[in-house]
PDB file of N, CA and C in Angstrom:
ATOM      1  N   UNK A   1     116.081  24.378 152.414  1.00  0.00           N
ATOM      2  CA  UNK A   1     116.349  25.804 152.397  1.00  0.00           C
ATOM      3  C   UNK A   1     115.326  26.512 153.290  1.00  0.00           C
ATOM      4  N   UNK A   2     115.684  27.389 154.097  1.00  0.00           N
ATOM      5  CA  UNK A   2     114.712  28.474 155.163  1.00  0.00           C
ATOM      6  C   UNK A   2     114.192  29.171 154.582  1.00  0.00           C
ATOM      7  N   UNK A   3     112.961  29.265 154.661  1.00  0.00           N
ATOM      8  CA  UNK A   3     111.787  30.577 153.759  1.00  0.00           C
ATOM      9  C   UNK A   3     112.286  31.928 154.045  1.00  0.00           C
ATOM     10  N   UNK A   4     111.839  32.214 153.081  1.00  0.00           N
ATOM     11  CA  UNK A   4     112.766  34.090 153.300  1.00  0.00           C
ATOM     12  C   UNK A   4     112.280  34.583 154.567  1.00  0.00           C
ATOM     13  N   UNK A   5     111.180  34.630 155.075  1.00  0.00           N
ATOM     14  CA  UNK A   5     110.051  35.208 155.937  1.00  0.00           C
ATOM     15  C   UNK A   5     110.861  35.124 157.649  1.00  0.00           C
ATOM     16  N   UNK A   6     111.206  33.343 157.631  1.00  0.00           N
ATOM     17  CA  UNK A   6     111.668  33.061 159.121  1.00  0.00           C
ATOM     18  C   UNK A   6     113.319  33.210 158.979  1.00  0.00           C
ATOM     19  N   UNK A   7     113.922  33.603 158.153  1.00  0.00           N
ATOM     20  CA  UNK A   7     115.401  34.271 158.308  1.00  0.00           C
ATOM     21  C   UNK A   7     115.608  35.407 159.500  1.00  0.00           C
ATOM     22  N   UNK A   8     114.886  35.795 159.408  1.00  0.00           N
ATOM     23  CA  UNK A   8     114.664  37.613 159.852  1.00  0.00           C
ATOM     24  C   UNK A   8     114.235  37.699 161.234  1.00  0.00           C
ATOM     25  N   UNK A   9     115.298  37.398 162.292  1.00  0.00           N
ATOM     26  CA  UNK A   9     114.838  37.788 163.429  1.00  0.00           C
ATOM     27  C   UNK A   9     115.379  39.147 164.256  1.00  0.00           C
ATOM     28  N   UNK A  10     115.195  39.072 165.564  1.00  0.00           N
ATOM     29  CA  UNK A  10     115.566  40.348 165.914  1.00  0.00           C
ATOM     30  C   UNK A  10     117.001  39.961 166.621  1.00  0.00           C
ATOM     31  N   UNK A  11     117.279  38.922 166.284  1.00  0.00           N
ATOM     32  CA  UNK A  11     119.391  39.308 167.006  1.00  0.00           C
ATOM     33  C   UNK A  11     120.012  38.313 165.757  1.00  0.00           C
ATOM     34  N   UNK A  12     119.269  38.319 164.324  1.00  0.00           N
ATOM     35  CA  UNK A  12     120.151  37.349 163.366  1.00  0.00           C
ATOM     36  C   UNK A  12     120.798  38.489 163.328  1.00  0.00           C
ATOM     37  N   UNK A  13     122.187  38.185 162.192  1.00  0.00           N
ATOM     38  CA  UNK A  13     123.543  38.371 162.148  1.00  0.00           C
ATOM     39  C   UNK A  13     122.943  39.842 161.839  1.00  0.00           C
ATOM     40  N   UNK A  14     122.659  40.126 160.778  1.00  0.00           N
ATOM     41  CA  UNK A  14     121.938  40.987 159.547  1.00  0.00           C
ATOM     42  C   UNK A  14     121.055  41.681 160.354  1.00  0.00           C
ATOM     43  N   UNK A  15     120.421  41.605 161.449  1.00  0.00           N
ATOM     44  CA  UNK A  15     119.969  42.399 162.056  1.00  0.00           C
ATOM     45  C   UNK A  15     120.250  43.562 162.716  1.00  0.00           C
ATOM     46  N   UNK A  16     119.170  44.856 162.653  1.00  0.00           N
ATOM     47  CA  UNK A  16     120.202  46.270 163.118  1.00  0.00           C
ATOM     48  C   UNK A  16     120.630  45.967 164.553  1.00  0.00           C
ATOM     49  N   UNK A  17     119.866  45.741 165.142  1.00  0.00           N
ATOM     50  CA  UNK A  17     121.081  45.358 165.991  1.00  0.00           C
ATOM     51  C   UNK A  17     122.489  44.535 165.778  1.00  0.00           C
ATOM     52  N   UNK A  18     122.025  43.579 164.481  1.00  0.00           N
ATOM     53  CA  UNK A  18     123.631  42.992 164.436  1.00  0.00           C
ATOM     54  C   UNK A  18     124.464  43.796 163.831  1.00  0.00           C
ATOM     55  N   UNK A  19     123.949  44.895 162.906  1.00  0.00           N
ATOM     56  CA  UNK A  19     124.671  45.636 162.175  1.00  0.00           C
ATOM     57  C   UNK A  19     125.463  46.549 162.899  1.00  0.00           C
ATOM     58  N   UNK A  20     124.592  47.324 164.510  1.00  0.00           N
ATOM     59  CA  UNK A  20     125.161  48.299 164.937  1.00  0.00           C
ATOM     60  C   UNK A  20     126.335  47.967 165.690  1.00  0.00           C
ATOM     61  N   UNK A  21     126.199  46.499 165.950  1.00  0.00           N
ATOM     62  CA  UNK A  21     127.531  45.404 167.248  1.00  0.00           C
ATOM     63  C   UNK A  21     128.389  45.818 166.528  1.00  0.00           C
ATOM     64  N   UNK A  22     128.198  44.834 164.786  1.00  0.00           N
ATOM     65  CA  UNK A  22     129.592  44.868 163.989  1.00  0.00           C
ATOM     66  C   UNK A  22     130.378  46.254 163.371  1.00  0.00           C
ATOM     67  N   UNK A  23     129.408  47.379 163.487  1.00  0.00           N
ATOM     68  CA  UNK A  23     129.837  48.113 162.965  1.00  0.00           C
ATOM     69  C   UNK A  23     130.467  48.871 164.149  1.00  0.00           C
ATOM     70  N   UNK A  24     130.122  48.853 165.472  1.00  0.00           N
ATOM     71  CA  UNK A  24     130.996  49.166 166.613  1.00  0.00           C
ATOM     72  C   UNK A  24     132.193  48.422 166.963  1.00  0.00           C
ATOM     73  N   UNK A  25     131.967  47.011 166.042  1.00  0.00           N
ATOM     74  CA  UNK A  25     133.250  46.230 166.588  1.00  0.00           C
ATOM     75  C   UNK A  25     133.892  46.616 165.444  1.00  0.00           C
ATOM     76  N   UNK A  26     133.942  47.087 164.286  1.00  0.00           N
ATOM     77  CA  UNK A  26     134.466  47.224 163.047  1.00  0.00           C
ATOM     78  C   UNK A  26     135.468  48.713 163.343  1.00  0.00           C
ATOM     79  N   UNK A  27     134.401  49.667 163.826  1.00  0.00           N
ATOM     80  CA  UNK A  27     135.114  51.091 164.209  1.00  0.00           C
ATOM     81  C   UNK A  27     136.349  50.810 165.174  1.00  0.00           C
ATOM     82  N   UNK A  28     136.071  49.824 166.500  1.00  0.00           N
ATOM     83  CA  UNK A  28     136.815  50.019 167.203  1.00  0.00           C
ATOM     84  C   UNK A  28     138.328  49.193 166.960  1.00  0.00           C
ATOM     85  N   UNK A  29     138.175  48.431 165.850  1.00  0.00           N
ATOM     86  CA  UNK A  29     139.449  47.830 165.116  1.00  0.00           C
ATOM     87  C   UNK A  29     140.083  48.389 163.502  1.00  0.00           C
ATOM     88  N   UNK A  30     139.357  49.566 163.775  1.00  0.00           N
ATOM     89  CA  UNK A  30     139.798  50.611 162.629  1.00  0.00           C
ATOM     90  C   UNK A  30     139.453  49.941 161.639  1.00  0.00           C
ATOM     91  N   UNK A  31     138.407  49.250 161.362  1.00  0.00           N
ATOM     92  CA  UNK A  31     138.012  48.384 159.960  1.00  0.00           C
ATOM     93  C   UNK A  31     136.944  49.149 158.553  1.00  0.00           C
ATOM     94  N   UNK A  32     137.345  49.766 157.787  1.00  0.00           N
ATOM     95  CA  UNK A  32     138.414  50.117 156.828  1.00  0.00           C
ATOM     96  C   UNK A  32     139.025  51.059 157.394  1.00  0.00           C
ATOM     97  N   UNK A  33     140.284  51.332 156.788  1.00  0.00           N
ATOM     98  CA  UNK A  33     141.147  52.189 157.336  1.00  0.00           C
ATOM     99  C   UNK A  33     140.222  53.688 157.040  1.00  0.00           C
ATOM    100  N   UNK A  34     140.815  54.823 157.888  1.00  0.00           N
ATOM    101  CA  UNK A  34     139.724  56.063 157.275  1.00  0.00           C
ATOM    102  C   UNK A  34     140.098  56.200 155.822  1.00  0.00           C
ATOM    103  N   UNK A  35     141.026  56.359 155.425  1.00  0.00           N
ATOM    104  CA  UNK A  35     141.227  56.788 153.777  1.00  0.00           C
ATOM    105  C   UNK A  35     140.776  55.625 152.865  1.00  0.00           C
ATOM    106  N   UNK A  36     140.587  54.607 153.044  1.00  0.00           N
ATOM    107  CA  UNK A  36     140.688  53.640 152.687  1.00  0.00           C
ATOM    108  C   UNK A  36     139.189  53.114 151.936  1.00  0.00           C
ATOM    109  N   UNK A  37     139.188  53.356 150.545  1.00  0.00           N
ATOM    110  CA  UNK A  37     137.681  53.440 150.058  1.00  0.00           C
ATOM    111  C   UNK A  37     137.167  51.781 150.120  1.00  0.00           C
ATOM    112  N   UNK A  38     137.728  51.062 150.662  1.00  0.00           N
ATOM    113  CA  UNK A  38     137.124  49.814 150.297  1.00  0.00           C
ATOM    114  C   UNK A  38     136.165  49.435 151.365  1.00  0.00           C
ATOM    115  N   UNK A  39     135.004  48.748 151.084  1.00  0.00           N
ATOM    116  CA  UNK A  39     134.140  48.376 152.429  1.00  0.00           C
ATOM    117  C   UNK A  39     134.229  47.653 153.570  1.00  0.00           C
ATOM    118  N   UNK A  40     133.761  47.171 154.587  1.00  0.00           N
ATOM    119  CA  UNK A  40     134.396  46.423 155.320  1.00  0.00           C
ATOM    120  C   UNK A  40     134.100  45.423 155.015  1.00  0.00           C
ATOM    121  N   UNK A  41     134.647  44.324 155.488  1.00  0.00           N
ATOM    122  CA  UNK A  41     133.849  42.407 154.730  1.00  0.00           C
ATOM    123  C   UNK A  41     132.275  42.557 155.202  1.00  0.00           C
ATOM    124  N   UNK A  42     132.119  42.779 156.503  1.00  0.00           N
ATOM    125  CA  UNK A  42     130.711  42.781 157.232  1.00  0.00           C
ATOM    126  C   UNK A  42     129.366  43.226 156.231  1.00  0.00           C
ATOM    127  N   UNK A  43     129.770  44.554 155.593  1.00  0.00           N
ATOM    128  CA  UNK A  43     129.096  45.074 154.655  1.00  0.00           C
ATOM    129  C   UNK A  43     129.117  44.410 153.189  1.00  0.00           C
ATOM    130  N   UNK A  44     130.062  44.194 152.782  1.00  0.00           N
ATOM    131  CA  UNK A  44     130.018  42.775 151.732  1.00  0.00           C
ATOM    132  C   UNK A  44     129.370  41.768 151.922  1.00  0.00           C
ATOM    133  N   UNK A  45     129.266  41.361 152.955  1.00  0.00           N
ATOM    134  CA  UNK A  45     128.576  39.752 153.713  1.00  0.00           C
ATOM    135  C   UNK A  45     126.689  40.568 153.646  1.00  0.00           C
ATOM    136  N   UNK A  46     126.449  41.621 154.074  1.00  0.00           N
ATOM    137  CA  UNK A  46     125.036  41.911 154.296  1.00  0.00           C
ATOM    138  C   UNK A  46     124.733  42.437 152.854  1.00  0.00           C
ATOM    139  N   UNK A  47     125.368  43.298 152.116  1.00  0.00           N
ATOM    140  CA  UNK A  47     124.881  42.776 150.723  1.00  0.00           C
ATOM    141  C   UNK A  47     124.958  41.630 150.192  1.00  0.00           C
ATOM    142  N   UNK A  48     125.739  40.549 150.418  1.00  0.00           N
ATOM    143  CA  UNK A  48     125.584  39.241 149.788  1.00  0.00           C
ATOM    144  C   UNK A  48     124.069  38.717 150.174  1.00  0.00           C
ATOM    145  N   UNK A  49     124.211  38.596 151.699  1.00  0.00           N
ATOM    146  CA  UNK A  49     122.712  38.256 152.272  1.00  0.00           C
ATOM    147  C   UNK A  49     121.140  39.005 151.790  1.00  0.00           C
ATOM    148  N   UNK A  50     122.063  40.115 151.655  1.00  0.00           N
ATOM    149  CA  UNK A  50     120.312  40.891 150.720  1.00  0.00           C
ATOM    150  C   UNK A  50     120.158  40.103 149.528  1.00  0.00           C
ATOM    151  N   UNK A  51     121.444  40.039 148.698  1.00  0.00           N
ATOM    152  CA  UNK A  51     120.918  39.433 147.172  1.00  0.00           C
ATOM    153  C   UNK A  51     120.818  38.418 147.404  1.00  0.00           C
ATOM    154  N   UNK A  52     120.589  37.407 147.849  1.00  0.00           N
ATOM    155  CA  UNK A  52     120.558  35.709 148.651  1.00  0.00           C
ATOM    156  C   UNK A  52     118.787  35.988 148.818  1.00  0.00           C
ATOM    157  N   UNK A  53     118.477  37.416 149.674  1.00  0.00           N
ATOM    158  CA  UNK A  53     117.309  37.128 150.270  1.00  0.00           C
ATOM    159  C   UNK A  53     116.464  37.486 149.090  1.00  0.00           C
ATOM    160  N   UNK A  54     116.447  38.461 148.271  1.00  0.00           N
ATOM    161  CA  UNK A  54     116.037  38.792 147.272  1.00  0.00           C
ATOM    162  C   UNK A  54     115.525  37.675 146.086  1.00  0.00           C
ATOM    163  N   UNK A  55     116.734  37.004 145.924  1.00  0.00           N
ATOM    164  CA  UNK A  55     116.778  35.554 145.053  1.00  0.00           C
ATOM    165  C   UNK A  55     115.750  34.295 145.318  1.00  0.00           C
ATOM    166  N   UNK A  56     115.266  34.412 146.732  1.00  0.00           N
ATOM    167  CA  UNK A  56     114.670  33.724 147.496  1.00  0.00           C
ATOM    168  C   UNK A  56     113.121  33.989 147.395  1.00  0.00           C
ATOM    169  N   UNK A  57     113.128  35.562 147.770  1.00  0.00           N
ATOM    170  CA  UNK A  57     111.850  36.145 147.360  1.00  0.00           C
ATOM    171  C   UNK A  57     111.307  35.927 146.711  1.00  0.00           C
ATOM    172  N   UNK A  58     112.139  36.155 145.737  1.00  0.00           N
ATOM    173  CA  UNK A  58     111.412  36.393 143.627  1.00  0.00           C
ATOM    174  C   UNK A  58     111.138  34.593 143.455  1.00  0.00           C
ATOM    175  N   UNK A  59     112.042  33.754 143.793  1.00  0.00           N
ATOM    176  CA  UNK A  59     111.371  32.281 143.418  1.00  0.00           C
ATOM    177  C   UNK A  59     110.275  31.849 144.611  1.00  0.00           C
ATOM    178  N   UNK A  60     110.279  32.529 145.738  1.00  0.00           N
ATOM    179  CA  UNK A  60     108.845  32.256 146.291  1.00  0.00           C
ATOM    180  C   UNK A  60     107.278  33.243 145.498  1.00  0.00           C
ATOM    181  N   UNK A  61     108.115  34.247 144.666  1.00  0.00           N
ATOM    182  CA  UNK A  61     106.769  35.011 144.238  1.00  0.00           C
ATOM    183  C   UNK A  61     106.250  33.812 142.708  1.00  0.00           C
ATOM    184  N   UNK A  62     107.781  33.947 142.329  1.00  0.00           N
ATOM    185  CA  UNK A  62     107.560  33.007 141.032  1.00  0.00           C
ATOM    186  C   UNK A  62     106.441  31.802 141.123  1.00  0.00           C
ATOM    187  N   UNK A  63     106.878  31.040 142.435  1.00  0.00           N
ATOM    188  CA  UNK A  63     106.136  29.937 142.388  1.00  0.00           C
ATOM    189  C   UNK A  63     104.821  30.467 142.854  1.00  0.00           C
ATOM    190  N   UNK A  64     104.435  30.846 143.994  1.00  0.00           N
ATOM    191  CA  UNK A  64     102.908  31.296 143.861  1.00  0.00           C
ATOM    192  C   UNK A  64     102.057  31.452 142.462  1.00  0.00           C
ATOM    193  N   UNK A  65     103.007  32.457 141.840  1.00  0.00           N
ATOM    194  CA  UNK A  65     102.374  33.128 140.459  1.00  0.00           C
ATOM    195  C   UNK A  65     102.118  31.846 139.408  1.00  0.00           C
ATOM    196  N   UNK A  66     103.085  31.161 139.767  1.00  0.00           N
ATOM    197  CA  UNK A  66     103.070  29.822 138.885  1.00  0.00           C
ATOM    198  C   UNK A  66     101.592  28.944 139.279  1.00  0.00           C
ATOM    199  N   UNK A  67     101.158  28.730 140.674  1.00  0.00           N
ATOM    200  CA  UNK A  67     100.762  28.117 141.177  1.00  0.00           C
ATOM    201  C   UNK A  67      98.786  29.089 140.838  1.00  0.00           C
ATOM    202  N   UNK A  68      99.043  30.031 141.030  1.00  0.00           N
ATOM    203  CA  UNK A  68      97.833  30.664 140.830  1.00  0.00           C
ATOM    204  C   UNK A  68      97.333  31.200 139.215  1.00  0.00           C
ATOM    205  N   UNK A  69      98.555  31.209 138.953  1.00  0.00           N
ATOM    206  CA  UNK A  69      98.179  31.356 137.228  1.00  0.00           C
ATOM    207  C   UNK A  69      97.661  29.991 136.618  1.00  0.00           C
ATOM    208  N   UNK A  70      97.833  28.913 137.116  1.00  0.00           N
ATOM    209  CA  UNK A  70      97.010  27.424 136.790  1.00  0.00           C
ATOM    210  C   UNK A  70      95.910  27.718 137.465  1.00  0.00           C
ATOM    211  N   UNK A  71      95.652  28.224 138.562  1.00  0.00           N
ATOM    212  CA  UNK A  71      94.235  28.187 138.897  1.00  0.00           C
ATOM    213  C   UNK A  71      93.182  28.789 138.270  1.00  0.00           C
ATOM    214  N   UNK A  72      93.970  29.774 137.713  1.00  0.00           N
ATOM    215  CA  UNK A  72      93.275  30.688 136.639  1.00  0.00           C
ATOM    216  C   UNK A  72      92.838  30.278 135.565  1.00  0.00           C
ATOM    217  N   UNK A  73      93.938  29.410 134.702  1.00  0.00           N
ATOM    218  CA  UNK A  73      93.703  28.677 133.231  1.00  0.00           C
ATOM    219  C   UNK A  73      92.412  27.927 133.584  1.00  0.00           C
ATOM    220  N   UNK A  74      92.474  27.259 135.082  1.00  0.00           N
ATOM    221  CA  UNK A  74      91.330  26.031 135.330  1.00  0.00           C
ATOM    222  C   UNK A  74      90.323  26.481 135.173  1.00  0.00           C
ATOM    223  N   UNK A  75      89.780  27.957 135.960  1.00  0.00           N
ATOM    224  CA  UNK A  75      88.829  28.227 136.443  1.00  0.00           C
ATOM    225  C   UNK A  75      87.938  29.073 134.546  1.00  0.00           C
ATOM    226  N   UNK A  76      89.017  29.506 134.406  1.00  0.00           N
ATOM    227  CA  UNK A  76      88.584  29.843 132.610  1.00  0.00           C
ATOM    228  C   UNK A  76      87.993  29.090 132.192  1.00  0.00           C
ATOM    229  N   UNK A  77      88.727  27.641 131.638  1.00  0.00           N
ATOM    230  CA  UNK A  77      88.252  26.487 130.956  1.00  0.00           C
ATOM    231  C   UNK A  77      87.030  25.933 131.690  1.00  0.00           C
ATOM    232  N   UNK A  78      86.830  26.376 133.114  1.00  0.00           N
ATOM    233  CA  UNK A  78      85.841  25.825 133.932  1.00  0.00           C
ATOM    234  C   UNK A  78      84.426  26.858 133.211  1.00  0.00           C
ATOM    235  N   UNK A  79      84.557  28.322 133.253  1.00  0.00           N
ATOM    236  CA  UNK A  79      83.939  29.099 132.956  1.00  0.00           C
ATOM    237  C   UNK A  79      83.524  29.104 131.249  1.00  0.00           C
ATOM    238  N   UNK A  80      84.155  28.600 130.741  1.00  0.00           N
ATOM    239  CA  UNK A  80      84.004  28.844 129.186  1.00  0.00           C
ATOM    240  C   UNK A  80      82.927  27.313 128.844  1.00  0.00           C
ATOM    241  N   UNK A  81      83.286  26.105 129.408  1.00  0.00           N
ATOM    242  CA  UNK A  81      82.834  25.030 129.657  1.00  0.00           C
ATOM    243  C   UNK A  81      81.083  25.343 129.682  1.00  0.00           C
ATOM    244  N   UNK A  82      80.947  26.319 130.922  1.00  0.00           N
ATOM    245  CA  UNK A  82      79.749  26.381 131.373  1.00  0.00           C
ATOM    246  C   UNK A  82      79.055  26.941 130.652  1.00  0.00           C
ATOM    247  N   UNK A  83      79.648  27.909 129.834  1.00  0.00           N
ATOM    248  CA  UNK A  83      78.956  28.768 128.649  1.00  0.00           C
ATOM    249  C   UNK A  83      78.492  28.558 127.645  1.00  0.00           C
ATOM    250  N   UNK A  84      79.824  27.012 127.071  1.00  0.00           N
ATOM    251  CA  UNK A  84      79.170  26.433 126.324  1.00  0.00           C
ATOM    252  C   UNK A  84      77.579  25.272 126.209  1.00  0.00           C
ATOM    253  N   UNK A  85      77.775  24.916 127.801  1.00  0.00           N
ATOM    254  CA  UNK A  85      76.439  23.841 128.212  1.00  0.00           C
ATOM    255  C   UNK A  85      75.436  24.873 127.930  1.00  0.00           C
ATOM    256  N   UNK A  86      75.752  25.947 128.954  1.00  0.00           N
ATOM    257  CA  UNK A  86      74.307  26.896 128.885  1.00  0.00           C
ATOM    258  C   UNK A  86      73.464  27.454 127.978  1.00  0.00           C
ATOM    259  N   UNK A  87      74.298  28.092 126.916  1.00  0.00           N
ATOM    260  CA  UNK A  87      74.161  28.577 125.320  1.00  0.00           C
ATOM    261  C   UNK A  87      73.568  28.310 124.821  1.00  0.00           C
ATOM    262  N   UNK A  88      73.216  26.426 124.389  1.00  0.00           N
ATOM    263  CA  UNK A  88      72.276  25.921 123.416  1.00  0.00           C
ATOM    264  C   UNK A  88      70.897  25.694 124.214  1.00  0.00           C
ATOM    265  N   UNK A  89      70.983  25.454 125.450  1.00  0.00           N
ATOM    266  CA  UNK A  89      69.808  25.326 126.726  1.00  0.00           C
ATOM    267  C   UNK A  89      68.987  26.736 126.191  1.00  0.00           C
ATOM    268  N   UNK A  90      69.548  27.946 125.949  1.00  0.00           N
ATOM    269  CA  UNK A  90      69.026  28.906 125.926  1.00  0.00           C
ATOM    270  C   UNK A  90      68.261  29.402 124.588  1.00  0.00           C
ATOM    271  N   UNK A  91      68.963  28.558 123.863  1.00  0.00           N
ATOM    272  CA  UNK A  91      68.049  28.788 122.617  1.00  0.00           C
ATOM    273  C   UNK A  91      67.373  27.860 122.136  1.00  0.00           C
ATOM    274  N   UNK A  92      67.245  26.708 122.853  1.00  0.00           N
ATOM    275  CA  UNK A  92      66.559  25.933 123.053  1.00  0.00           C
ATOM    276  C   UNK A  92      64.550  26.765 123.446  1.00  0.00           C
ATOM    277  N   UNK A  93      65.301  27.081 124.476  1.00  0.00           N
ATOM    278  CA  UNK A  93      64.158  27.271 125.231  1.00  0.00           C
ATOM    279  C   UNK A  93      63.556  28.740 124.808  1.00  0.00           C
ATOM    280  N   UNK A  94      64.091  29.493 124.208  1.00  0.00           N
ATOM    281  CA  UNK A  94      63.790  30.389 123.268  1.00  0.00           C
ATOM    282  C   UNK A  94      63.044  30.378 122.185  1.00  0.00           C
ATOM    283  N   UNK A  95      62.976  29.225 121.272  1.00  0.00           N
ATOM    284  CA  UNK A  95      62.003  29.068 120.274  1.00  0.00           C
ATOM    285  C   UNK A  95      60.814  27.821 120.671  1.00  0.00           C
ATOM    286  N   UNK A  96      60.754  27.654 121.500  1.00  0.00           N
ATOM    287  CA  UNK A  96      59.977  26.813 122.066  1.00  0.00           C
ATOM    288  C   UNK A  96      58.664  27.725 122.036  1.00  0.00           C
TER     289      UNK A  96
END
């Protein structure tokens, strides 16, 4: 699967420039009719592609968050670890 990031160039489909082609090629084949409340496919297809890209996003944020929220638990247990070595050192050396 393509990372959300390198989807996004400047002549992909979805791009304003691709949007302004299709939507000039859309006008000039009367695509929707004027009365005609329904959208054109083109615009169906680029909201599909937003919620596609969106979907993509959120499980690349997910996994980071996944990935850095363990670093976190580590670095805790790393930190709490140390507190406990240090603690008795200190009262150790306190009634001495």
């Amino acid at each position: 699967m393509v990372s959300f990031r390198w989807r996004w160039w400047p002549w992909h489909r979805y791009s304003l420039y691709g949007a302004k082609r299709q939507g000039r090629l859309d006008g000039q084949k009367n695509i929707p009719a004027w009365l005609n409340p329904d959208q054109p496919p083109y615009v169906l297809e680029l909201v599909e592609a937003a919620e596609n890209d969106i979907r993509l996003l959120t499980q690349e944020w997910h996994e980071r968050d996944r990935v850095l929220t363990q670093r976190m638990e580590e670095a805790q247990k790393f930190k709490d670890h140390l507190l406990a070595i240090s603690k008795p050192n200190e009262r150790s050396n306190v009634l001495c």
